[in-house]
PDB file of N, CA and C in Angstrom:
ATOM      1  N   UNK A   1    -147.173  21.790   5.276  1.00  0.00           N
ATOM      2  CA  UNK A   1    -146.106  22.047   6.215  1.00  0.00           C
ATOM      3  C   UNK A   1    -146.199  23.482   6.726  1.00  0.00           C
ATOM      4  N   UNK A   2    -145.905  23.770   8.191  1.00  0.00           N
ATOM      5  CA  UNK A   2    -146.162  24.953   8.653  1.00  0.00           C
ATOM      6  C   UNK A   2    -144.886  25.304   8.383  1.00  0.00           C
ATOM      7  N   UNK A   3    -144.205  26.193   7.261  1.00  0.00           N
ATOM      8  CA  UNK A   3    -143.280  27.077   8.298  1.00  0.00           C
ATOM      9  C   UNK A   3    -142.728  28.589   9.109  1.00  0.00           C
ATOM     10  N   UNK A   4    -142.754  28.527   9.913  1.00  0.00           N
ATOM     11  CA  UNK A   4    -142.021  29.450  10.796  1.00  0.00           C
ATOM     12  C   UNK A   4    -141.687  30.992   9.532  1.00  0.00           C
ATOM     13  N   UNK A   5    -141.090  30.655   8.951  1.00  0.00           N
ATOM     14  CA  UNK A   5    -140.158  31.810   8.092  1.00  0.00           C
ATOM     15  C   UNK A   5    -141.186  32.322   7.236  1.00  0.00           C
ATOM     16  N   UNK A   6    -141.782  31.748   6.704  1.00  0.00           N
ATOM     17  CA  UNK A   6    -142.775  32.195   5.982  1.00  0.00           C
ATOM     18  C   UNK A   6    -144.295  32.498   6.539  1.00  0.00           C
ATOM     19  N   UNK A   7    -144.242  32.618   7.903  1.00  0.00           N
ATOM     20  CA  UNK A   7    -145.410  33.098   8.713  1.00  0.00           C
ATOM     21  C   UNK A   7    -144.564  34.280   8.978  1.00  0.00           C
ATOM     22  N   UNK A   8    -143.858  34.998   8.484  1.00  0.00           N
ATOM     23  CA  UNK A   8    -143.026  36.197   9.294  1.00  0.00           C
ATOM     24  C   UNK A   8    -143.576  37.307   8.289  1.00  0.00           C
ATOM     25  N   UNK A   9    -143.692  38.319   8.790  1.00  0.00           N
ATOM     26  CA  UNK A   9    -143.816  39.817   7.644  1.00  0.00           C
ATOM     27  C   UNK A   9    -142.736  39.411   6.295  1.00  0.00           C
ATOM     28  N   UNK A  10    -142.994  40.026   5.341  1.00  0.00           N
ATOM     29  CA  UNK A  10    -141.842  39.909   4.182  1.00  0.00           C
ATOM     30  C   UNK A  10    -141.371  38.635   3.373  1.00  0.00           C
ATOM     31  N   UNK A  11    -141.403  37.474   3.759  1.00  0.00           N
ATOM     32  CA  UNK A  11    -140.897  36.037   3.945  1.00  0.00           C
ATOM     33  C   UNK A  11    -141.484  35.882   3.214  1.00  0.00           C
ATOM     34  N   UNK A  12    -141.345  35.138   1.928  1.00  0.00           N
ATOM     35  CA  UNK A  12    -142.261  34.252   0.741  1.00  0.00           C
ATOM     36  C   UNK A  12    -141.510  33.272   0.746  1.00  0.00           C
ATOM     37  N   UNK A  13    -141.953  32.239   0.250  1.00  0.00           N
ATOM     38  CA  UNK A  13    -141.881  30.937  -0.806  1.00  0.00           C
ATOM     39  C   UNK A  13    -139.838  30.937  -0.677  1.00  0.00           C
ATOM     40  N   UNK A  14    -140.106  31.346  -1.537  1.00  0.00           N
ATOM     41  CA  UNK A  14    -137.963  31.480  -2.163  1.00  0.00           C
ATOM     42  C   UNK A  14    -137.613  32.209  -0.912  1.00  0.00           C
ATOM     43  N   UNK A  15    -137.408  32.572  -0.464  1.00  0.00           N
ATOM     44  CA  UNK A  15    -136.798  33.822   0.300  1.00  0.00           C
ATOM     45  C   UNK A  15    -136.148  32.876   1.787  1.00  0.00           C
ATOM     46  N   UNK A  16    -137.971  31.832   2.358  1.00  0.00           N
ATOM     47  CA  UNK A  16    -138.047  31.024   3.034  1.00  0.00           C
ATOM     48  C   UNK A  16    -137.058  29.735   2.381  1.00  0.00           C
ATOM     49  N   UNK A  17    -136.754  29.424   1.463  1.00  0.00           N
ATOM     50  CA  UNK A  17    -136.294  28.352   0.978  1.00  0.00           C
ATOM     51  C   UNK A  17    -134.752  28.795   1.210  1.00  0.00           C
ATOM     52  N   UNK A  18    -134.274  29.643   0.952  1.00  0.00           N
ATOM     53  CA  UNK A  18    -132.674  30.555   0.351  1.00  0.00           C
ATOM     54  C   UNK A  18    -132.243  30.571   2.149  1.00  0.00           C
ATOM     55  N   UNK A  19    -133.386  30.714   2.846  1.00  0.00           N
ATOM     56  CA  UNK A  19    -132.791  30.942   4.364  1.00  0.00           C
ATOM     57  C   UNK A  19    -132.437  29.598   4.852  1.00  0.00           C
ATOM     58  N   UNK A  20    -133.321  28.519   4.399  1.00  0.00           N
ATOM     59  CA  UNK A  20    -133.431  26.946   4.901  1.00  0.00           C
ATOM     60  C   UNK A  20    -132.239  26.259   4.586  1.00  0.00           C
ATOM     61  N   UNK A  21    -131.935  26.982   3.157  1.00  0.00           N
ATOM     62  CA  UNK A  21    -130.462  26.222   2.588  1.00  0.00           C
ATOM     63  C   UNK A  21    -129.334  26.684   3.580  1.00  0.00           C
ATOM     64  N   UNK A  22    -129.552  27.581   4.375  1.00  0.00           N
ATOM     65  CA  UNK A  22    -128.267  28.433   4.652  1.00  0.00           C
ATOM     66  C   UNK A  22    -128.362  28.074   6.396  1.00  0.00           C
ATOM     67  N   UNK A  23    -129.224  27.273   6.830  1.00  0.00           N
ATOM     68  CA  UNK A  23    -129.207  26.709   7.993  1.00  0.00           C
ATOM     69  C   UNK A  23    -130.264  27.653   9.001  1.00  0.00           C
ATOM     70  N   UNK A  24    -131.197  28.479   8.385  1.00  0.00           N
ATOM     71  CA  UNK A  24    -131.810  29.274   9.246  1.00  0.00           C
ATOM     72  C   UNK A  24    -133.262  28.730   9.081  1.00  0.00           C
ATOM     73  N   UNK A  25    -133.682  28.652  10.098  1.00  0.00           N
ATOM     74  CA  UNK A  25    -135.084  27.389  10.320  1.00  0.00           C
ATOM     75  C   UNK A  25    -136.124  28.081  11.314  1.00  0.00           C
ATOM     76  N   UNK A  26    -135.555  29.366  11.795  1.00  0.00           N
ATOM     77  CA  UNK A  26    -137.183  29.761  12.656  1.00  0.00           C
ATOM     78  C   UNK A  26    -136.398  31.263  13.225  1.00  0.00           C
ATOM     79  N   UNK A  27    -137.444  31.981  13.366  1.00  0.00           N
ATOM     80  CA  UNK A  27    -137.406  33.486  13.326  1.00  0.00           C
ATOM     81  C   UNK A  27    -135.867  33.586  14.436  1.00  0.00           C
ATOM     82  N   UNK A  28    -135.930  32.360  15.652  1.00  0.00           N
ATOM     83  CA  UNK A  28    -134.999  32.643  16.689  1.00  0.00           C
ATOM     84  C   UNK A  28    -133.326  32.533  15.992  1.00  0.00           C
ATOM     85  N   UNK A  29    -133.514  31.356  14.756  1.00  0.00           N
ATOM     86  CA  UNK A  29    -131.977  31.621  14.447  1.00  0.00           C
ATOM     87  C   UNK A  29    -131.776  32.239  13.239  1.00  0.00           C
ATOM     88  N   UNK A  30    -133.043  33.497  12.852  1.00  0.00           N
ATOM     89  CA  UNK A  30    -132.749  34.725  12.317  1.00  0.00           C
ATOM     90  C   UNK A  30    -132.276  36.088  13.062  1.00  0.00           C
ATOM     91  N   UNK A  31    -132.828  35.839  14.013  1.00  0.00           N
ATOM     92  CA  UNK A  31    -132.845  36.809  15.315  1.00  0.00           C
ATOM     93  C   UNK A  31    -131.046  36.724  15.317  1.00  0.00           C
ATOM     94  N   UNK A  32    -130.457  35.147  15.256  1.00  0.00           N
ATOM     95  CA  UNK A  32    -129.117  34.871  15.815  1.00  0.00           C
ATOM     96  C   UNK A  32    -128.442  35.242  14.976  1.00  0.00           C
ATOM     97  N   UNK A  33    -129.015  35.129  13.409  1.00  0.00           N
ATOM     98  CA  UNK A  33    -127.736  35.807  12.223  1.00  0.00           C
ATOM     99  C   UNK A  33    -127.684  37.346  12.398  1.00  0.00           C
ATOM    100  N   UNK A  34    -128.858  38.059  12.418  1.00  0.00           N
ATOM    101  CA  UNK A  34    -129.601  39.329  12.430  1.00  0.00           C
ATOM    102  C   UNK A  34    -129.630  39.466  10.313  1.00  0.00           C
ATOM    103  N   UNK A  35    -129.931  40.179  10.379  1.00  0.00           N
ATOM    104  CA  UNK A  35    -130.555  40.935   8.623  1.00  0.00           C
ATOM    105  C   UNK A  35    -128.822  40.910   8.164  1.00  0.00           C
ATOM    106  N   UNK A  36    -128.288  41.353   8.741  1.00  0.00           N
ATOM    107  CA  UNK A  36    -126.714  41.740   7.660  1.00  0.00           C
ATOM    108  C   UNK A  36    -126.233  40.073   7.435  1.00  0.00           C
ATOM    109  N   UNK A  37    -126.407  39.087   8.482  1.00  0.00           N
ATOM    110  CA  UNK A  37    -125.332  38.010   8.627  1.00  0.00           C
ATOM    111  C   UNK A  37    -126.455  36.905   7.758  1.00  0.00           C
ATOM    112  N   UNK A  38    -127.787  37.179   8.012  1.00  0.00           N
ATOM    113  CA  UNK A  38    -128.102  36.134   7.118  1.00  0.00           C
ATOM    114  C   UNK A  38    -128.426  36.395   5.710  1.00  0.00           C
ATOM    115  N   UNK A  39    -128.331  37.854   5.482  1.00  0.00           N
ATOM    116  CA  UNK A  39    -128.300  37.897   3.940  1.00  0.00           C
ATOM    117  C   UNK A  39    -127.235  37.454   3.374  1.00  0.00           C
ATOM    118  N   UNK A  40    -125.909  37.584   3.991  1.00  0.00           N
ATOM    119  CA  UNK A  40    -124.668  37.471   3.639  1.00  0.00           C
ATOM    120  C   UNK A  40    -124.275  35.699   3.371  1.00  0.00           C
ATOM    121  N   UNK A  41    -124.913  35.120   4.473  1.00  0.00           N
ATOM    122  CA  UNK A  41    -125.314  33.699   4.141  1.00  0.00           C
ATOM    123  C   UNK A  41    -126.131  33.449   3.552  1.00  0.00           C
ATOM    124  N   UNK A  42    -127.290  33.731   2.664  1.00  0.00           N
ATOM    125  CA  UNK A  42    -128.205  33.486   1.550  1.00  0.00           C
ATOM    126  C   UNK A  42    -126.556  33.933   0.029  1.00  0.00           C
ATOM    127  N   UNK A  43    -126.540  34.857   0.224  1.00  0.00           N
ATOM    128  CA  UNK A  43    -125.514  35.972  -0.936  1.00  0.00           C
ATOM    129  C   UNK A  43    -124.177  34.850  -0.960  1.00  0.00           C
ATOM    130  N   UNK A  44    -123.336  34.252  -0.197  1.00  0.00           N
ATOM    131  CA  UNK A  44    -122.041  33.455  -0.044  1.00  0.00           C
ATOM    132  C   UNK A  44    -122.777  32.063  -0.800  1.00  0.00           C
ATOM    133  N   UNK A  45    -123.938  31.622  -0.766  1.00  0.00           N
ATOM    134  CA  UNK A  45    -124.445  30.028  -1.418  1.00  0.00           C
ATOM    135  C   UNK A  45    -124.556  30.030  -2.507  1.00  0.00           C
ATOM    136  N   UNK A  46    -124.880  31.699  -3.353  1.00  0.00           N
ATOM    137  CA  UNK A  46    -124.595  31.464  -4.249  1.00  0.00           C
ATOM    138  C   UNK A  46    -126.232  32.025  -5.114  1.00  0.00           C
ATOM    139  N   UNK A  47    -126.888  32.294  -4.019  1.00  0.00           N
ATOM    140  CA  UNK A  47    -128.585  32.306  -4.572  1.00  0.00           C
ATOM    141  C   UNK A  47    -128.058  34.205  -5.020  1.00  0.00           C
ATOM    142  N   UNK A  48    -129.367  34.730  -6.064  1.00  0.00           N
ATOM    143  CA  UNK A  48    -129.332  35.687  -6.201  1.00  0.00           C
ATOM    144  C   UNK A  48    -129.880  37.027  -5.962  1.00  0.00           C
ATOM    145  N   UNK A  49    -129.590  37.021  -4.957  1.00  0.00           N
ATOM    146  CA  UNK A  49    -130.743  37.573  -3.486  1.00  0.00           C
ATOM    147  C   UNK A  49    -130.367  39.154  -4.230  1.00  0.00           C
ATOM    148  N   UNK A  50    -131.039  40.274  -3.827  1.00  0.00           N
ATOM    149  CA  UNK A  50    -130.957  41.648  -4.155  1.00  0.00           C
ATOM    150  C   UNK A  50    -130.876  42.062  -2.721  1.00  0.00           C
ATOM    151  N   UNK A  51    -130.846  43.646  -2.595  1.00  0.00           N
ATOM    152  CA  UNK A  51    -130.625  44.017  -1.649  1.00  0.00           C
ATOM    153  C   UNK A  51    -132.444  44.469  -0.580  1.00  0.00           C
ATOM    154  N   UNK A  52    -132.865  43.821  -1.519  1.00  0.00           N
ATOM    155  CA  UNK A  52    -134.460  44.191  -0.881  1.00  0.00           C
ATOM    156  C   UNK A  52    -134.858  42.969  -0.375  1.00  0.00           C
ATOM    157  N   UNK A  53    -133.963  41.426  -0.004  1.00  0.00           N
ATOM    158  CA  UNK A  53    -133.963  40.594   0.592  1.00  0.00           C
ATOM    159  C   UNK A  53    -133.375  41.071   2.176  1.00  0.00           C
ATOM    160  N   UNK A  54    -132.340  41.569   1.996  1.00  0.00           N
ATOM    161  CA  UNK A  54    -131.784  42.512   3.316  1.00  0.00           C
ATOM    162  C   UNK A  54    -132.821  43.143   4.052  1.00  0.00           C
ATOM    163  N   UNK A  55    -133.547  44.190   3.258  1.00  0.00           N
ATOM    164  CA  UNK A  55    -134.448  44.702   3.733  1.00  0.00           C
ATOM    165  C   UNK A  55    -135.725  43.943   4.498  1.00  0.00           C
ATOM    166  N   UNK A  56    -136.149  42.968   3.428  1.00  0.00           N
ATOM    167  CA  UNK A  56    -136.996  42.172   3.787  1.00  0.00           C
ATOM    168  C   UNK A  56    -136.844  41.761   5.099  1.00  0.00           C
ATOM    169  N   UNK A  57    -135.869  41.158   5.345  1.00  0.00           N
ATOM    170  CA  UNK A  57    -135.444  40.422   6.442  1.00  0.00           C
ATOM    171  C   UNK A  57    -135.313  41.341   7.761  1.00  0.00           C
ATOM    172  N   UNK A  58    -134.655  42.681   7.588  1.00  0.00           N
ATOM    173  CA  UNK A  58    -134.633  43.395   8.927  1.00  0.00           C
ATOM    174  C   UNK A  58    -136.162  43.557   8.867  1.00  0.00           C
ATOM    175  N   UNK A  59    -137.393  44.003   7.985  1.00  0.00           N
ATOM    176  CA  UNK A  59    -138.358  43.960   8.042  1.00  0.00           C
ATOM    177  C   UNK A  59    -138.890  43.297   8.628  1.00  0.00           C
ATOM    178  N   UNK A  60    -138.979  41.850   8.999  1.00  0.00           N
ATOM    179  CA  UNK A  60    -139.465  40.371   9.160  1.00  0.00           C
ATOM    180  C   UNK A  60    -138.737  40.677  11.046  1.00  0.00           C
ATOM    181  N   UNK A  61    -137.747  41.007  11.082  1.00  0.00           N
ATOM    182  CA  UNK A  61    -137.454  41.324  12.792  1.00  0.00           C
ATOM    183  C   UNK A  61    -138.125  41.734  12.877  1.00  0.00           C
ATOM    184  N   UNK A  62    -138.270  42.861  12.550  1.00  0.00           N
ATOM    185  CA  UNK A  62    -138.772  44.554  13.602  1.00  0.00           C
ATOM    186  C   UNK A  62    -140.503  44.202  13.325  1.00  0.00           C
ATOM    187  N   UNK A  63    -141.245  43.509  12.557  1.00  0.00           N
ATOM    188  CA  UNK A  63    -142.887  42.799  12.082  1.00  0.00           C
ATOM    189  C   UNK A  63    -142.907  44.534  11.261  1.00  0.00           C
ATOM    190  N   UNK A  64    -142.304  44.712  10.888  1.00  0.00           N
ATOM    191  CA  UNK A  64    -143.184  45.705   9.734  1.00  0.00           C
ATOM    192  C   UNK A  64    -143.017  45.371   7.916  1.00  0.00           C
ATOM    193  N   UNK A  65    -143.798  46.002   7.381  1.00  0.00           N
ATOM    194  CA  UNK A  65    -143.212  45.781   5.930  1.00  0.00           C
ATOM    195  C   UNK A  65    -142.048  46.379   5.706  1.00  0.00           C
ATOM    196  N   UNK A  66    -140.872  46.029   4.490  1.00  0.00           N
ATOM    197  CA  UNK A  66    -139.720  46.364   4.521  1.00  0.00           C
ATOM    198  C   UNK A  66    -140.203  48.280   3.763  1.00  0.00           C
ATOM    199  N   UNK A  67    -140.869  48.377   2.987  1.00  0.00           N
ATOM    200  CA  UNK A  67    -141.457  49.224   2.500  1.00  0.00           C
ATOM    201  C   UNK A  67    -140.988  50.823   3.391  1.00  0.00           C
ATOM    202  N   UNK A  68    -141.553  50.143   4.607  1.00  0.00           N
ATOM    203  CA  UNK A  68    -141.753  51.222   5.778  1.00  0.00           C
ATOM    204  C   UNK A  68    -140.606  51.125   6.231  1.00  0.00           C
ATOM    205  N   UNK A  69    -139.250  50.795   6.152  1.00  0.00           N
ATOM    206  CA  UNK A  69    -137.631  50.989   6.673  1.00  0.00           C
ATOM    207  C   UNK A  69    -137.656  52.697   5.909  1.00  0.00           C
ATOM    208  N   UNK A  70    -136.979  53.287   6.957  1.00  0.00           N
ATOM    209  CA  UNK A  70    -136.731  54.937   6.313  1.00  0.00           C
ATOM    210  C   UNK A  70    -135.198  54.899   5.601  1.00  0.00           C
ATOM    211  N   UNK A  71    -135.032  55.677   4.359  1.00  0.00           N
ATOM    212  CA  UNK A  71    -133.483  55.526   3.716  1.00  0.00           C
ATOM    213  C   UNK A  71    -132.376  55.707   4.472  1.00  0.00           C
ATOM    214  N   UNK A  72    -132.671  56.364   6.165  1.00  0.00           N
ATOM    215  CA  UNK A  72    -131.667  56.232   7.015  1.00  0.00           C
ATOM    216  C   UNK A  72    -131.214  54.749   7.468  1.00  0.00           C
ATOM    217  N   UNK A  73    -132.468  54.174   7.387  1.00  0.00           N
ATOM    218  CA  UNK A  73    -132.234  52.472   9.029  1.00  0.00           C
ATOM    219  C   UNK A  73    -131.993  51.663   7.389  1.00  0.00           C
ATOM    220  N   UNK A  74    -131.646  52.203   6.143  1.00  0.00           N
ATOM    221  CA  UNK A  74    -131.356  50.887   5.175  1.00  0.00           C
ATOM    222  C   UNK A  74    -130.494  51.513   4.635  1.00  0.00           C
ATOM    223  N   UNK A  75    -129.240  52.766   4.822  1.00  0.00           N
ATOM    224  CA  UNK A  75    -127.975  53.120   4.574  1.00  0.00           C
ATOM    225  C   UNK A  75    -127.395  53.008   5.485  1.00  0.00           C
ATOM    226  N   UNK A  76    -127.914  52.592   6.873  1.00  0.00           N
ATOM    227  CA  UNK A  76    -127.155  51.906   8.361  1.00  0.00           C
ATOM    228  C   UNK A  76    -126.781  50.574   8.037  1.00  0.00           C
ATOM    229  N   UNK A  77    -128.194  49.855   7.620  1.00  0.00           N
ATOM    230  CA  UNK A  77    -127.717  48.694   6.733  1.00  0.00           C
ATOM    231  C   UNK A  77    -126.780  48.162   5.908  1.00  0.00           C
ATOM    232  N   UNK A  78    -126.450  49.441   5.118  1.00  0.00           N
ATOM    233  CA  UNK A  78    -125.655  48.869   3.533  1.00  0.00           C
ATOM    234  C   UNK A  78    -124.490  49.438   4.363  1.00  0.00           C
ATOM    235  N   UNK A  79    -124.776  50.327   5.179  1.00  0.00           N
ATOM    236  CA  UNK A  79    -122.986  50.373   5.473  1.00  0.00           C
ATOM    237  C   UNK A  79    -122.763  49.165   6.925  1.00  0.00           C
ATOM    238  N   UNK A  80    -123.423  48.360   7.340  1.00  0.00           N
ATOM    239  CA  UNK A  80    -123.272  47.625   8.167  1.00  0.00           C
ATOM    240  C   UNK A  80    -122.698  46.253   7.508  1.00  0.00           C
ATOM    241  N   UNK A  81    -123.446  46.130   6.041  1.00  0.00           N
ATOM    242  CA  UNK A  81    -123.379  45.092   5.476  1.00  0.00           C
ATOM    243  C   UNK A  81    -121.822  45.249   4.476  1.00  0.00           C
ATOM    244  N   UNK A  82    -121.634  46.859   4.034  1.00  0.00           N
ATOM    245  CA  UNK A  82    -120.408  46.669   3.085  1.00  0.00           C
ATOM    246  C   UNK A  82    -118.821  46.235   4.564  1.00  0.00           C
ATOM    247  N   UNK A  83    -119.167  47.205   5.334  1.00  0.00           N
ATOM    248  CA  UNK A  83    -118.197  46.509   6.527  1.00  0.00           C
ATOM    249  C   UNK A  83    -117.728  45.195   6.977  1.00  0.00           C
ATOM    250  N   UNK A  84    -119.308  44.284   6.944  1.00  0.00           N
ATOM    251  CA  UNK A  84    -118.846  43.174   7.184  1.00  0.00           C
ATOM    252  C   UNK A  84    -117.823  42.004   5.674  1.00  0.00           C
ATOM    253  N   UNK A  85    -118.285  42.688   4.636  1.00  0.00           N
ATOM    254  CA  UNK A  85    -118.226  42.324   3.582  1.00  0.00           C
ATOM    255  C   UNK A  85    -116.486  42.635   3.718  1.00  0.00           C
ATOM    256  N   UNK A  86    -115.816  43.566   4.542  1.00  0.00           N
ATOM    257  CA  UNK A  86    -114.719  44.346   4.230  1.00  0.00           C
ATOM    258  C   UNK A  86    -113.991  43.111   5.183  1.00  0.00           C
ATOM    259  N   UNK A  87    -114.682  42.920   6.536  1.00  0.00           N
ATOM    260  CA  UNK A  87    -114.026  42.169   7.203  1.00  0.00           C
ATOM    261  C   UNK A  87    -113.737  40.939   7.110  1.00  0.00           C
ATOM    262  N   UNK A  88    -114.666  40.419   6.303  1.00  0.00           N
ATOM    263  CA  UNK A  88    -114.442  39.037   5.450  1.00  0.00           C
ATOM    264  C   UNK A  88    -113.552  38.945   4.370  1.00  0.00           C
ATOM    265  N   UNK A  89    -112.912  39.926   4.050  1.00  0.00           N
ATOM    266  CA  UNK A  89    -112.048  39.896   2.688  1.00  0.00           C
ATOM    267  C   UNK A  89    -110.602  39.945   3.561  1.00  0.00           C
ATOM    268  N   UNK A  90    -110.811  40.639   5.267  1.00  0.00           N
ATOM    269  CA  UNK A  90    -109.054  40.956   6.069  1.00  0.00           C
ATOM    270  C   UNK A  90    -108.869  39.114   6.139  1.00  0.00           C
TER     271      UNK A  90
END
């Protein structure tokens, strides 16, 4: 089976599977969650994703390794991601 998610930078095996459960099936309706909304939908199912799945994933947009995100564009992140986390609790 070809898939899509796992032809992307970062994307393995599980990672590709944790996105499939959560309704995300090809880079375009990763593009549509972006990195904060579909980690948050992997993280709400219940799987036990870390925060280097986040990474991974803005990685897998932008085609670089997550490696190469600078501690600025992945504390834009965590504060993009604790926000939304804030707005889901109003």
């Amino acid at each position: 089976m070809n898939d899509e998610l796992q032809n992307l930078r970062n994307i393995g095996k599980t990672s590709a599977q944790w996105l499939h459960a959560v309704g995300i099936h090809s880079l375009d309706d990763l593009r549509r969650h972006g990195a904060v909304g579909a980690f948050l939908a992997v993280h709400a199912r219940g799987f036990g994703a870390s925060r280097v799945l986040l990474y991974a994933i803005e990685g897998a947009l932008l085609d670089i390794p997550w490696t190469a995100l600078s501690p600025e564009h992945k504390a834009g992140l965590n504060a993009k991601l604790t926000a939304a986390r804030s707005d889901n609790r109003s």
